[in-house]
Protein backbone atom coordinates (compact mmCIF):
# COMPACT_ATOMS: atom_id res chain seq x y z
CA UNK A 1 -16.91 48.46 18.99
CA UNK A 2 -15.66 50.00 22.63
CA UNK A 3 -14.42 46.23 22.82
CA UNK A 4 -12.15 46.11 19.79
CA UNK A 5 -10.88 50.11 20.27
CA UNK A 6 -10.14 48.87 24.13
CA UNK A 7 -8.10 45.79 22.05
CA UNK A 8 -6.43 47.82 19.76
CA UNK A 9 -4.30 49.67 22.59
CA UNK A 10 -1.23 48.31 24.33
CA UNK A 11 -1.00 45.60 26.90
CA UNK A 12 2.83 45.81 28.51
CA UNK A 13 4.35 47.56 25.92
CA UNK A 14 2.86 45.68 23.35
CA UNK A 15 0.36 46.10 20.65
CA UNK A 16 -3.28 44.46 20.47
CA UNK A 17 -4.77 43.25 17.52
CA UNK A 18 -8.23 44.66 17.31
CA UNK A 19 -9.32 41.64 15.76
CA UNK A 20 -8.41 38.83 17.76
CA UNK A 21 -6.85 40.23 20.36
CA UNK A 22 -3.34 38.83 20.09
CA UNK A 23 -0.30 40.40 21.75
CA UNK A 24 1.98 39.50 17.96
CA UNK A 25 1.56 42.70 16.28
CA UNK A 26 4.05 44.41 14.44
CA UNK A 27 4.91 47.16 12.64
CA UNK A 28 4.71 47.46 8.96
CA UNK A 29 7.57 49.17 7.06
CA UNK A 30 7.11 50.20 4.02
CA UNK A 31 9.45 51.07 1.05
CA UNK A 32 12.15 48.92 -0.44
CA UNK A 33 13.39 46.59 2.55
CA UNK A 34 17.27 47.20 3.10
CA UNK A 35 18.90 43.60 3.91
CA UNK A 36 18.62 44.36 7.87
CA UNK A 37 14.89 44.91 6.60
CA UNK A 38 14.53 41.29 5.43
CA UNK A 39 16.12 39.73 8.11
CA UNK A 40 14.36 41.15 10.19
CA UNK A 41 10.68 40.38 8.35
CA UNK A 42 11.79 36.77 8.30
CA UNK A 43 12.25 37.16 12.52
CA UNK A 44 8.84 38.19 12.62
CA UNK A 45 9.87 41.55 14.11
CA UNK A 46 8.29 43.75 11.38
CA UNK A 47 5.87 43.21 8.09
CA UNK A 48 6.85 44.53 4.76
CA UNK A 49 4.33 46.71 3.80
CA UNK A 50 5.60 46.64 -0.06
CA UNK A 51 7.16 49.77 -1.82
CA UNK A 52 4.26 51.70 -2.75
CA UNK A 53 2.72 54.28 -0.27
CA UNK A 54 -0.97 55.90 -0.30
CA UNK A 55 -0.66 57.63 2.73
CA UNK A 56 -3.76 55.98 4.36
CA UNK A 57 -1.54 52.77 4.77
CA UNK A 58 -1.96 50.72 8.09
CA UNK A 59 0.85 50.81 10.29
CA UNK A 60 0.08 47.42 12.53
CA UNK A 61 -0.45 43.85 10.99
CA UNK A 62 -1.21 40.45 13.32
CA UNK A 63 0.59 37.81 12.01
CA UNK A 64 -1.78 35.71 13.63
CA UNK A 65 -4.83 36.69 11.52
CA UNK A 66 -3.66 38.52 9.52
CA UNK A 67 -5.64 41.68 10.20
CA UNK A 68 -4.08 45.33 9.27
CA UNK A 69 -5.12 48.51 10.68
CA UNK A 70 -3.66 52.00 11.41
CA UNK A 71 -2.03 53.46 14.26
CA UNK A 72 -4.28 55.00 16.88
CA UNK A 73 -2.05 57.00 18.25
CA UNK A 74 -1.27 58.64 14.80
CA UNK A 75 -4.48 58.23 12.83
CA UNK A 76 -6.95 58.48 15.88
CA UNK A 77 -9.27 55.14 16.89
CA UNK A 78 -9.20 52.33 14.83
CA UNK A 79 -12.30 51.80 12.50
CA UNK A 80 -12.01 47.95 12.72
């Protein structure tokens, strides 16, 4: 576990996936994606997190595996 909350930090600026450990995350937006929204999805820069919001969304998805999880900085350590 000390592993994968060591993972899910920041390596150069950029965000760890907790798990598998890749340096790809990005941020998910949520609501309804403007065009510079899309564009931006299909870059790879962000993930569309869909239009609907709970309030205990995750803010980080790897589009490696796949894996979503919340911001530790925001919502404390991850629980991956």
């Amino acid at each position: 576990m000390e592993e994968r909350a060591r993972k899910a930090g920041k390596r150069g600026g950029r965000r760890l996936c907790p798990a598998c450990g890749s340096e790809a995350a990005v941020r998910i937006v949520y609501g309804y994606p403007s065009t510079e929204g899309r564009e931006a999805a299909e870059r790879g820069e962000i993930a569309l997190g869909g239009c609907c919001v709970t309030g205990h969304d995750p803010q980080w998805r790897c589009p490696e595996c796949g894996h979503e999880w919340p911001d530790p900085e925001e919502d404390g350590p991850c629980p991956c």
